[in-house]
N, C-alpha and C. Protein backbone atom coordinates (compact mmCIF):
# COMPACT_ATOMS: atom_id res chain seq x y z
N UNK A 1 0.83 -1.19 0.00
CA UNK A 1 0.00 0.00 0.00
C UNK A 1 0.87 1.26 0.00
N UNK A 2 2.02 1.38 0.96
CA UNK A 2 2.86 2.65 1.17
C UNK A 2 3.51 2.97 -0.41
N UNK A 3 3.73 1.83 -0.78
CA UNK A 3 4.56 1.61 -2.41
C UNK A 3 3.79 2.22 -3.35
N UNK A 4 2.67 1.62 -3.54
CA UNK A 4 1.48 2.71 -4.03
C UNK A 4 1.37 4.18 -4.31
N UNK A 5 1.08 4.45 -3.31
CA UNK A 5 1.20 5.88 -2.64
C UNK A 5 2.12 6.27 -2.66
N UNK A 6 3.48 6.01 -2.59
CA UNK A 6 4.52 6.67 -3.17
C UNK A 6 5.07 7.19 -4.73
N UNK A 7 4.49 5.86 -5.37
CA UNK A 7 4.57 5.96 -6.55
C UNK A 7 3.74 6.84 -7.06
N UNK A 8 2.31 6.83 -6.79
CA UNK A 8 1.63 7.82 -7.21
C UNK A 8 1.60 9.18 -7.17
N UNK A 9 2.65 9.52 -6.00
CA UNK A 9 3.05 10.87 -5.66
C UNK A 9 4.18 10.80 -6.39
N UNK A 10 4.97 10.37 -6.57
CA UNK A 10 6.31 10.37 -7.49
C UNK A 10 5.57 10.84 -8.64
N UNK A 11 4.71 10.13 -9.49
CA UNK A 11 4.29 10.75 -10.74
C UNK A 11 3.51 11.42 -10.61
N UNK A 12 3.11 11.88 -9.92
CA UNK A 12 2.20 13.53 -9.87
C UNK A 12 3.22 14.26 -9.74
N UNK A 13 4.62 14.24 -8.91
CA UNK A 13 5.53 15.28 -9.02
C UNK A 13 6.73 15.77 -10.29
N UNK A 14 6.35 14.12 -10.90
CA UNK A 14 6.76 14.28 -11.99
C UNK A 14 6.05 14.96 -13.23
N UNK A 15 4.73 14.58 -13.23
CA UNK A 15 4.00 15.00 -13.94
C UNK A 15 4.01 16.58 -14.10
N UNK A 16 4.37 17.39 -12.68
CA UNK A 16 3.95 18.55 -12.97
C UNK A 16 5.29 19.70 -13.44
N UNK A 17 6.51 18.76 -13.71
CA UNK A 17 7.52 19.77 -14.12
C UNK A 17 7.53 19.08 -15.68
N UNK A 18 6.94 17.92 -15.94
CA UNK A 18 6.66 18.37 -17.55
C UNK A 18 6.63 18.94 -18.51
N UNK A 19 7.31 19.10 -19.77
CA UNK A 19 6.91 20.26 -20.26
C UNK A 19 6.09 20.24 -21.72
N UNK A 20 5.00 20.96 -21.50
CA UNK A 20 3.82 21.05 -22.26
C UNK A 20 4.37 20.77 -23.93
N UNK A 21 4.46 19.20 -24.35
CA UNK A 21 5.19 18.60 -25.41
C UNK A 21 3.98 18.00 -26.01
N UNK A 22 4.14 18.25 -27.97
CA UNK A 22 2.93 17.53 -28.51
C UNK A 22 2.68 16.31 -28.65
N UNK A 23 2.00 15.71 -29.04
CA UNK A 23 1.95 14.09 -28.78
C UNK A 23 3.22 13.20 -29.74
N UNK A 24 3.69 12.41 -28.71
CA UNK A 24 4.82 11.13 -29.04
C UNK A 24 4.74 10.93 -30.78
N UNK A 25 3.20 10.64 -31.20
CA UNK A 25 3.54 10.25 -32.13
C UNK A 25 3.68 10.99 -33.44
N UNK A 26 4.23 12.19 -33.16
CA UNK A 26 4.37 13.49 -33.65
C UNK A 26 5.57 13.62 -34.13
N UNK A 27 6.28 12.96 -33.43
CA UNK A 27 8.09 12.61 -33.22
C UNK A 27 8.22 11.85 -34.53
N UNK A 28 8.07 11.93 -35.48
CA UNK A 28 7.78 11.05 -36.88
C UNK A 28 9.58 10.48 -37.58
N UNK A 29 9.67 9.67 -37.90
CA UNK A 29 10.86 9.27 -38.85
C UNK A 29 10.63 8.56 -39.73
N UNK A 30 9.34 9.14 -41.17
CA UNK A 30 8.89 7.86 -41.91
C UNK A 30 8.37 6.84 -41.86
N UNK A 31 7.57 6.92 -40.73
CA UNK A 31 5.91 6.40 -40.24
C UNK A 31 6.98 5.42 -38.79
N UNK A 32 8.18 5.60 -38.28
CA UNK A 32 8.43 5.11 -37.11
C UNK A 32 8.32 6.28 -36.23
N UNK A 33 7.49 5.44 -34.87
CA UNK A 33 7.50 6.72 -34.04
C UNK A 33 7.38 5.89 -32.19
N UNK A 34 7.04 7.10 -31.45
CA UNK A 34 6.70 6.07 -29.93
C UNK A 34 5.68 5.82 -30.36
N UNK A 35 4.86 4.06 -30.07
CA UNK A 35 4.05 3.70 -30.36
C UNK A 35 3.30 3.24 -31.15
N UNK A 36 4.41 3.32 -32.44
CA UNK A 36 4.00 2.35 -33.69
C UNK A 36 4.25 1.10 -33.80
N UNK A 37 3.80 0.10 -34.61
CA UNK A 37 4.42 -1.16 -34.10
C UNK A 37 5.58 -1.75 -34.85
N UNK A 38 6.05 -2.74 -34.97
CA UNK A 38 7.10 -3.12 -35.45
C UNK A 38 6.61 -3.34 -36.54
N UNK A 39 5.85 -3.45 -37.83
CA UNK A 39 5.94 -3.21 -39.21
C UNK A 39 5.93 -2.31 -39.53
N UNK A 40 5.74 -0.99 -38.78
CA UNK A 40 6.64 0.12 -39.73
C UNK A 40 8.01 0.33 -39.71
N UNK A 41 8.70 -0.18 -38.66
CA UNK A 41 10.36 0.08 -38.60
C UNK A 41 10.54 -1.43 -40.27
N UNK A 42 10.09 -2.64 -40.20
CA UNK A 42 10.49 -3.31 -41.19
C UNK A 42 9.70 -2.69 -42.33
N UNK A 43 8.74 -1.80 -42.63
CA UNK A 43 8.19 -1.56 -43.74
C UNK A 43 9.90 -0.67 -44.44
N UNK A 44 10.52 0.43 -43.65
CA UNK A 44 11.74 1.06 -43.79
C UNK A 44 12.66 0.08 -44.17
N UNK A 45 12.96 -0.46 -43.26
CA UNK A 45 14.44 -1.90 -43.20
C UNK A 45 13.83 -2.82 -42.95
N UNK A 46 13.62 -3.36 -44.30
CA UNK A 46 12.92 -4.97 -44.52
C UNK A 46 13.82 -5.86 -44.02
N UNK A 47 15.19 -5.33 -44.04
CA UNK A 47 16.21 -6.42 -44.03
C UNK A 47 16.70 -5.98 -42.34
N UNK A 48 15.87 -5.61 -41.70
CA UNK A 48 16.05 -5.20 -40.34
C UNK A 48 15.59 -6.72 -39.19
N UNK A 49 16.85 -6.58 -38.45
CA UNK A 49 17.00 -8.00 -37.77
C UNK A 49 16.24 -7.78 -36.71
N UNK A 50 15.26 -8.37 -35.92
CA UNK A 50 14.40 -8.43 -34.87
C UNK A 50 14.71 -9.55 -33.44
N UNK A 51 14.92 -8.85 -32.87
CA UNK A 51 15.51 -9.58 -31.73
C UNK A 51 14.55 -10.15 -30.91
N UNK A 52 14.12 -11.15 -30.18
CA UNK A 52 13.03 -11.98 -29.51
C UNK A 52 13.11 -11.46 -28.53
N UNK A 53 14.60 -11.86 -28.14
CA UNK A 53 14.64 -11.94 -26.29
C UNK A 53 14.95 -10.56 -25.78
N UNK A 54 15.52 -9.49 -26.77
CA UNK A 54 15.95 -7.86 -26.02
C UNK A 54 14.33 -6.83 -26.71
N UNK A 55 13.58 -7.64 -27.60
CA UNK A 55 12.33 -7.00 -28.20
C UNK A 55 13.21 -5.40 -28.83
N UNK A 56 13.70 -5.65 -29.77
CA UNK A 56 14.94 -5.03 -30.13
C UNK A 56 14.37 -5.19 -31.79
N UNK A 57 14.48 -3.98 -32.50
CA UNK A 57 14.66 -4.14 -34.11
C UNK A 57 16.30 -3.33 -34.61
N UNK A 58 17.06 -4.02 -34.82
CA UNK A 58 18.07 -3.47 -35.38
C UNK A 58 18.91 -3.55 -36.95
N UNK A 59 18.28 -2.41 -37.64
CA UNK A 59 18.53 -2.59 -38.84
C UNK A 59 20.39 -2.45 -38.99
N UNK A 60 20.72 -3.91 -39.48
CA UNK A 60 22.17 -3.91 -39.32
C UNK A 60 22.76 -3.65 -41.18
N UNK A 61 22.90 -2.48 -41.35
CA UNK A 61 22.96 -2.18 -42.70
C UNK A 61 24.05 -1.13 -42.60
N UNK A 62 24.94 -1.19 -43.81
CA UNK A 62 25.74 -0.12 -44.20
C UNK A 62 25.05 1.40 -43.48
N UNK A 63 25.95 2.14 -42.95
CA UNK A 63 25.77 3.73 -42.42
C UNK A 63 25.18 4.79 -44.11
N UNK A 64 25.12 4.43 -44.73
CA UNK A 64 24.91 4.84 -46.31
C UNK A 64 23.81 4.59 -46.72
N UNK A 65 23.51 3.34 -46.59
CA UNK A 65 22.16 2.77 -47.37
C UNK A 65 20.68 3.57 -45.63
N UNK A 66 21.29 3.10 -44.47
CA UNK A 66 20.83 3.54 -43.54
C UNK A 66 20.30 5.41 -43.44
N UNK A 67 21.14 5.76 -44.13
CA UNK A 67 21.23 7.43 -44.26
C UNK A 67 20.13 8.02 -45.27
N UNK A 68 19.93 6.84 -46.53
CA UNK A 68 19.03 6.91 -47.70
C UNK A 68 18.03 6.51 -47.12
N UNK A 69 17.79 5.76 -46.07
CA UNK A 69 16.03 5.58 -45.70
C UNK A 69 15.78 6.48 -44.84
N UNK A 70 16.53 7.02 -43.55
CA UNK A 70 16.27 8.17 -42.85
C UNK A 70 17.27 9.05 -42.83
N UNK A 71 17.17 9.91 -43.52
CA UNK A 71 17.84 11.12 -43.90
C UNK A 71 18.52 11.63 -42.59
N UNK A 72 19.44 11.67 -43.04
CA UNK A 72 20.32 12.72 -41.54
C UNK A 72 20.81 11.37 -40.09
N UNK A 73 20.64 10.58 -40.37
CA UNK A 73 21.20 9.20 -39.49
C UNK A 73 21.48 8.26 -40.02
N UNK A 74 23.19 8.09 -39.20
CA UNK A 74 23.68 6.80 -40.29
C UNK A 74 23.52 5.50 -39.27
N UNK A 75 22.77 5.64 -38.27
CA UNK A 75 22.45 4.08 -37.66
C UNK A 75 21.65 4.56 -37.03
N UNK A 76 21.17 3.21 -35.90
CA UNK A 76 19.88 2.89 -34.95
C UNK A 76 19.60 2.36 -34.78
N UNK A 77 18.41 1.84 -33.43
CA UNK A 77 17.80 1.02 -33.36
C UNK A 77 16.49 1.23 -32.65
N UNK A 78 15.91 0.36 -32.35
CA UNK A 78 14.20 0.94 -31.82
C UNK A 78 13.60 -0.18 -30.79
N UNK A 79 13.50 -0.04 -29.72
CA UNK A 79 12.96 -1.37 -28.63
C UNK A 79 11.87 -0.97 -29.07
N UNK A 80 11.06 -2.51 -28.55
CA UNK A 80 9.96 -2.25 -28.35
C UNK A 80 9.02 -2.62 -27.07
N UNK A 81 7.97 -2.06 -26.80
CA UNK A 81 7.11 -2.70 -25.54
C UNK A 81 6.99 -4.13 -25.42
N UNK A 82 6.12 -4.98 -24.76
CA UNK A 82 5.43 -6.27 -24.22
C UNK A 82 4.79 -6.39 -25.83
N UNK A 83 3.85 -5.76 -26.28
CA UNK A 83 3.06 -5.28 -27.07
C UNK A 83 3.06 -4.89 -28.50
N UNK A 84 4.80 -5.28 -28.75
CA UNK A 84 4.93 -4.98 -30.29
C UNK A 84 5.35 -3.69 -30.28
N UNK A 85 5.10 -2.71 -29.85
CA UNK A 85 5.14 -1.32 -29.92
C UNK A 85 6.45 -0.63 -29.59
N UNK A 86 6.93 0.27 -30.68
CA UNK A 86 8.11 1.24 -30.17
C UNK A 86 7.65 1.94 -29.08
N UNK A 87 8.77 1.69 -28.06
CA UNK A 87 8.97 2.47 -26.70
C UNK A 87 10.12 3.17 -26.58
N UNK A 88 11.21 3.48 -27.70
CA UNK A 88 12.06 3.89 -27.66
C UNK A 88 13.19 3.77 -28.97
N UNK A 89 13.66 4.90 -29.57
CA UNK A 89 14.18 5.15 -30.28
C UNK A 89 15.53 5.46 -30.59
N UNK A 90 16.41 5.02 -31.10
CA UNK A 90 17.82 5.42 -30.76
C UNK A 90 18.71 5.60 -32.16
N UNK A 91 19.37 7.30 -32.42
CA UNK A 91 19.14 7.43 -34.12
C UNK A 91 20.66 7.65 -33.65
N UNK A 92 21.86 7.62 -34.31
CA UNK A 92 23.04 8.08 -33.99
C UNK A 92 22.93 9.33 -35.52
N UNK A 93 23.27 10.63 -35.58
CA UNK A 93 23.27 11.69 -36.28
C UNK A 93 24.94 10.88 -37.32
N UNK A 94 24.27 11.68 -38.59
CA UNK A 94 25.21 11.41 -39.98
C UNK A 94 26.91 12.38 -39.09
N UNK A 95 27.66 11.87 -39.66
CA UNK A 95 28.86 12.43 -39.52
C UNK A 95 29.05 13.98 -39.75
N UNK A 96 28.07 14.34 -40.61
CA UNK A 96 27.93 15.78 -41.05
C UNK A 96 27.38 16.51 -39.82
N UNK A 97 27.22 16.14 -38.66
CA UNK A 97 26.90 16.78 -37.46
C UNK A 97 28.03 16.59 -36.11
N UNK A 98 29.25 15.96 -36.46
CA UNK A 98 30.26 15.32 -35.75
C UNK A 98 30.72 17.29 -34.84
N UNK A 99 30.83 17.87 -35.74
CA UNK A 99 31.52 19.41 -35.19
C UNK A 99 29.84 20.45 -34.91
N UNK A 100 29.07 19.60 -34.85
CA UNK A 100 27.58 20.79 -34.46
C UNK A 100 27.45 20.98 -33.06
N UNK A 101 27.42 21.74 -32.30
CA UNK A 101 27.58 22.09 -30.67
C UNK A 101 25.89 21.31 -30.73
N UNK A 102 25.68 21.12 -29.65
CA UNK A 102 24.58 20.59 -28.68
C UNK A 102 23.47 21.56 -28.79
N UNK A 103 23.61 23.15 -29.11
CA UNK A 103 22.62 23.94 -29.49
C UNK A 103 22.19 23.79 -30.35
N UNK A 104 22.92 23.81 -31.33
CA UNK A 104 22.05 23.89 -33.19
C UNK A 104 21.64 22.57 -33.01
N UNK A 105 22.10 21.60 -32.67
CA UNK A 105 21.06 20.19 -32.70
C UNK A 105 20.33 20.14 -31.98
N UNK A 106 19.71 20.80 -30.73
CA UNK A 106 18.69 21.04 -30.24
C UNK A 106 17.76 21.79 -30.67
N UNK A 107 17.99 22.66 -31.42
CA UNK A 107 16.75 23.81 -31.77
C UNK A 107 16.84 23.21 -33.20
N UNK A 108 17.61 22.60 -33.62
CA UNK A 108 17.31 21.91 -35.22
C UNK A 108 16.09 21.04 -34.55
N UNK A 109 15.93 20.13 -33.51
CA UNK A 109 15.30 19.22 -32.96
C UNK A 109 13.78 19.50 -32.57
N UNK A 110 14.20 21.04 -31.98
CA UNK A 110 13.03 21.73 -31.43
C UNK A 110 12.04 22.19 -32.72
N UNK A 111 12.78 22.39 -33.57
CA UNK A 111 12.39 22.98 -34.86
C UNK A 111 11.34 21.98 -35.59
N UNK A 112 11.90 21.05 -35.94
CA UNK A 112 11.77 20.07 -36.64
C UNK A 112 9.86 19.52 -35.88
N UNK A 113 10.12 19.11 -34.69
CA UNK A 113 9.15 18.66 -34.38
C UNK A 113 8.22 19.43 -33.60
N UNK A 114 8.21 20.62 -33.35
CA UNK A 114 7.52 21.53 -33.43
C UNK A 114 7.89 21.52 -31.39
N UNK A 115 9.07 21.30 -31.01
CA UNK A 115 9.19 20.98 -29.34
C UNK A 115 9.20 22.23 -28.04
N UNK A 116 8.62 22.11 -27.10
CA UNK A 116 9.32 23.44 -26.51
C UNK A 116 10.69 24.05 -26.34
N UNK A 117 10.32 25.40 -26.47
CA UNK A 117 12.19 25.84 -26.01
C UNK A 117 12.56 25.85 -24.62
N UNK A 118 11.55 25.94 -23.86
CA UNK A 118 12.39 25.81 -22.00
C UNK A 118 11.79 24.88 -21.96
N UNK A 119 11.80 24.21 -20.55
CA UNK A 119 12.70 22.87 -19.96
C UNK A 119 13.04 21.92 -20.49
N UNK A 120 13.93 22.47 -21.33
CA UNK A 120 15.17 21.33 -21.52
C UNK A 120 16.76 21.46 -20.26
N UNK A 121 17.17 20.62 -19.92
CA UNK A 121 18.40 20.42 -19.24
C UNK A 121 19.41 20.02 -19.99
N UNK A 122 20.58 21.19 -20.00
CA UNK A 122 21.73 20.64 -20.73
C UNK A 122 22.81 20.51 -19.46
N UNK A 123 23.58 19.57 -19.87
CA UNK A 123 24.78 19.37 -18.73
C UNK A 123 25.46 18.75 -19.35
N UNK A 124 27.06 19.16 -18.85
CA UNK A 124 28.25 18.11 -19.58
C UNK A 124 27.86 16.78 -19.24
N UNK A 125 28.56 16.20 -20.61
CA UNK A 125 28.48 14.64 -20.24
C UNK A 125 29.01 13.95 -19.13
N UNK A 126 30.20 14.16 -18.84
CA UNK A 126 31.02 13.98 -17.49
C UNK A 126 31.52 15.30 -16.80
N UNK A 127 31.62 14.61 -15.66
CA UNK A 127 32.39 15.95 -14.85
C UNK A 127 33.56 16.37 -15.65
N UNK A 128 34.28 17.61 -15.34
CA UNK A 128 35.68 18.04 -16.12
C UNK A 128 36.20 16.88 -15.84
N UNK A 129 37.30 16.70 -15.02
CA UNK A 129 37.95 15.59 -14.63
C UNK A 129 38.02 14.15 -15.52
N UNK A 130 37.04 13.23 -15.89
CA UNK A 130 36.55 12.49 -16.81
C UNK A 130 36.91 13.13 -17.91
N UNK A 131 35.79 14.33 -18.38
CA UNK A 131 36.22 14.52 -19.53
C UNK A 131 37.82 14.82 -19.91
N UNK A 132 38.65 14.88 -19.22
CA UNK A 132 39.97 15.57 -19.95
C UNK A 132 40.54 14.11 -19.76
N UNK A 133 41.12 12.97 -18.90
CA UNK A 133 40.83 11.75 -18.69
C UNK A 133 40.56 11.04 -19.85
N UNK A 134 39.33 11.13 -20.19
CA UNK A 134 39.43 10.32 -21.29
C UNK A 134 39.22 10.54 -22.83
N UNK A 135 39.86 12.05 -22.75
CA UNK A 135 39.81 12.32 -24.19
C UNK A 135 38.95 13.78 -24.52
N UNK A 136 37.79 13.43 -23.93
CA UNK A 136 36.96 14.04 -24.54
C UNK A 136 36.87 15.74 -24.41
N UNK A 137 36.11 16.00 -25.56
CA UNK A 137 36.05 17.63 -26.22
C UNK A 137 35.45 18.07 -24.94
N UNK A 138 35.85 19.46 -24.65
CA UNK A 138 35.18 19.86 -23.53
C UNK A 138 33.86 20.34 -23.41
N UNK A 139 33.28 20.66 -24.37
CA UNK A 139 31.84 21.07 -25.13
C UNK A 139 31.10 19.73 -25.03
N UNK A 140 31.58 18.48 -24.51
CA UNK A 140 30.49 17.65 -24.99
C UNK A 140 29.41 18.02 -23.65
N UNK A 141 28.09 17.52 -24.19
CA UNK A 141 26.79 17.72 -23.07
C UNK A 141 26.08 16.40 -24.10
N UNK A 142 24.72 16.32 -23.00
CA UNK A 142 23.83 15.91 -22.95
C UNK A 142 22.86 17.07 -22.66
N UNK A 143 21.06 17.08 -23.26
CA UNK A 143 20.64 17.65 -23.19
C UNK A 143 18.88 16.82 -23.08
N UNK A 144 18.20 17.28 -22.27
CA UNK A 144 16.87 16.23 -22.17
C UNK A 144 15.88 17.19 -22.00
N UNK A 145 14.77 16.83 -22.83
CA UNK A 145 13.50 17.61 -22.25
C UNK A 145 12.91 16.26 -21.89
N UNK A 146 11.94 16.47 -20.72
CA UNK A 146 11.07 15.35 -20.36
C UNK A 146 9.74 15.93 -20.49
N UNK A 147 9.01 15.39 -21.29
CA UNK A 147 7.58 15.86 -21.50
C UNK A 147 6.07 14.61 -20.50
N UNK A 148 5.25 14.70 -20.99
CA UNK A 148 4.65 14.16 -19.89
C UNK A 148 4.30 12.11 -19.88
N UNK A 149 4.89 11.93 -21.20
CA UNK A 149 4.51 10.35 -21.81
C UNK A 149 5.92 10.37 -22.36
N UNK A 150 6.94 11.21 -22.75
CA UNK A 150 7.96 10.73 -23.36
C UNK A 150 9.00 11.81 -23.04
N UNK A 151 10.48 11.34 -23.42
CA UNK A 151 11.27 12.09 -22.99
C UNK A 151 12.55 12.09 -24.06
N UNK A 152 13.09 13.50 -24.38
CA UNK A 152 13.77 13.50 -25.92
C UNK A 152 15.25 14.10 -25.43
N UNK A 153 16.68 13.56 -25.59
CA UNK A 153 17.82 13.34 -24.83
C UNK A 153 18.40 13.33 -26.64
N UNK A 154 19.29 14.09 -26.52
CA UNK A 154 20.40 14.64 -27.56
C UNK A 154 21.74 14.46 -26.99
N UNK A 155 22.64 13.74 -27.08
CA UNK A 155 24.00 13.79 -26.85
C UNK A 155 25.10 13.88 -27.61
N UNK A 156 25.82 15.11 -27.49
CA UNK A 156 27.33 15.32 -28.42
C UNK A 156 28.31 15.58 -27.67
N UNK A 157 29.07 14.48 -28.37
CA UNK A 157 30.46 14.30 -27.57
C UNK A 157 31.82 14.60 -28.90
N UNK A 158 31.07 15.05 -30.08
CA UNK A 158 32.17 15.15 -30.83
C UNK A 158 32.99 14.24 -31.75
N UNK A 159 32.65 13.23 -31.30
CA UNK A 159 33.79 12.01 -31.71
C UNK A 159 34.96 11.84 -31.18
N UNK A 160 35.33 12.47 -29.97
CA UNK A 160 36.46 12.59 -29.58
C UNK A 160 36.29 12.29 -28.35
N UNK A 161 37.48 11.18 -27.83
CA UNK A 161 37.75 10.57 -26.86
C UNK A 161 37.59 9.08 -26.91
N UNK A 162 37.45 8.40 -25.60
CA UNK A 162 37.60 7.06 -25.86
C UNK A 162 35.95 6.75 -25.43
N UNK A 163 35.87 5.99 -26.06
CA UNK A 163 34.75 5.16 -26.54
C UNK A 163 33.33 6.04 -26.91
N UNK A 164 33.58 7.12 -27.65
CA UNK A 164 32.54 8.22 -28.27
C UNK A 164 31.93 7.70 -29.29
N UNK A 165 31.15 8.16 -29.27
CA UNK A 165 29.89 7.92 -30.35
C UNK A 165 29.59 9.27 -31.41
N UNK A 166 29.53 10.06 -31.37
CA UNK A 166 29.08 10.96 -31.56
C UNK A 166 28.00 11.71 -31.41
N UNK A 167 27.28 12.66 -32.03
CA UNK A 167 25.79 13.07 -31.83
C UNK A 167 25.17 11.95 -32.27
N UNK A 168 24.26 11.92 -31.09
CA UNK A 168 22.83 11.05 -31.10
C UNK A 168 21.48 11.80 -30.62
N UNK A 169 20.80 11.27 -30.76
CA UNK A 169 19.18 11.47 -30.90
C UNK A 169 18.29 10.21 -29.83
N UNK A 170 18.26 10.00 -28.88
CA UNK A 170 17.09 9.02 -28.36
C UNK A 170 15.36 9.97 -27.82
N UNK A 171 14.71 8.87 -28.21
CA UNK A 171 13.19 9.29 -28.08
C UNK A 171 12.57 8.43 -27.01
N UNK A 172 12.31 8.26 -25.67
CA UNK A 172 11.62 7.31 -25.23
C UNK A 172 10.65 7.08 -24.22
N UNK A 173 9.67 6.53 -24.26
CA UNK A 173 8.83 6.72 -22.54
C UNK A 173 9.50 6.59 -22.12
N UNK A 174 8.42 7.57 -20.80
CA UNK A 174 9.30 7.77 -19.70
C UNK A 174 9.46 6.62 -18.76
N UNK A 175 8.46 5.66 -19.28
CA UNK A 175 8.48 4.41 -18.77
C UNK A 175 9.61 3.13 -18.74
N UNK A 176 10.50 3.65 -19.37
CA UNK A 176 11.78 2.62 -20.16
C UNK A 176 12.98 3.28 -19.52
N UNK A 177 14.24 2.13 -19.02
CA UNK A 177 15.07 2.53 -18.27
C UNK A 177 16.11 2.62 -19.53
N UNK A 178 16.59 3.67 -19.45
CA UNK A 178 17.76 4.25 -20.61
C UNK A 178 18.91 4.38 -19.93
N UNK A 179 19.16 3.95 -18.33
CA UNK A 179 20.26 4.37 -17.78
C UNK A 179 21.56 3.73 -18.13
N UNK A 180 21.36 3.02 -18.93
CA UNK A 180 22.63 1.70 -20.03
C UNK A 180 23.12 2.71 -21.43
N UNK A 181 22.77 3.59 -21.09
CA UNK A 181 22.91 4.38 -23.19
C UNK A 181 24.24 4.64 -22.59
């Protein structure tokens, strides 16, 4: 019962720093979105491998051919719910965004999908310390708006340092633990 009641106050307190974001499935990438099901990610990448046991679609294709079905990302992948359904989205940005600061890919982001401009949280990726440690550009951040069903997290690290990725893009309920990205 106390568990309950905690939880339910947890998401009312969450609920109310929300920020007034249009609906999930608004977030569009060529009919994949939160909450579509897994034949539209294979209607895109037919040749997209589907995982049983991680409920995982990962189109394992050249960064090129990947770039020609969704413009502006040269990989990804997309979990899905119990239910078939995308619960989460994960686009890594084309190389042509490797030197774009964390701003212009946010308001490109904000732009694009019509998102709010305040509450978003930007913060370096690591403390200084880390970052100089292991490489990395000192500009890298992470940046998250959490809206009230989903939550949209931009990270640029540049390509620089050890084990970087570059700019990425994840989309996901708020229901799904992302603390592994």
């Amino acid at each position: 019962m106390k568990k309950g009641i905690f939880f339910a106050a947890l998401l009312g307190t969450y609920a109310a720093f929300a920020a007034d974001c249009p609906p999930a499935e608004s977030l569009d990438f060529e009919g994949i979105h939160l909450g579509a099901d897994k034949e539209s990610i294979l209607k895109i990448f037919p040749d997209a491998e589907v995982n049983q046991d991680s409920s995982s679609v990962s189109p394992e294709i050249d960064p090129d051919t990947f770039s020609k079905r969704l413009k502006g990302y040269n990989y990804g992948y997309f979990n899905l719910d119990k239910q078939g359904n995308v619960n989460e989205i994960y686009l890594k940005l084309s190389i042509d965004f490797t030197s774009t600061p964390i701003n212009k890919l946010r308001d490109d982001i904000i732009k694009r999908f019509n998102l709010p401009l305040d509450k978003w949280t930007t913060k370096p990726l690591f403390d200084k310390k880390a970052i100089k440690s292991m490489g990395y550009n000192k500009n890298s951040k992470t940046s998250i708006l959490v809206c009230k069903d989903y939550s949209v997290k931009i990270t640029q690290d540049f390509g620089e340092g050890r084990g970087t990725l570059g700019p990425r893009l994840q989309i996901y309920r708020n229901s799904v633990d992302v603390s592994t990205e």
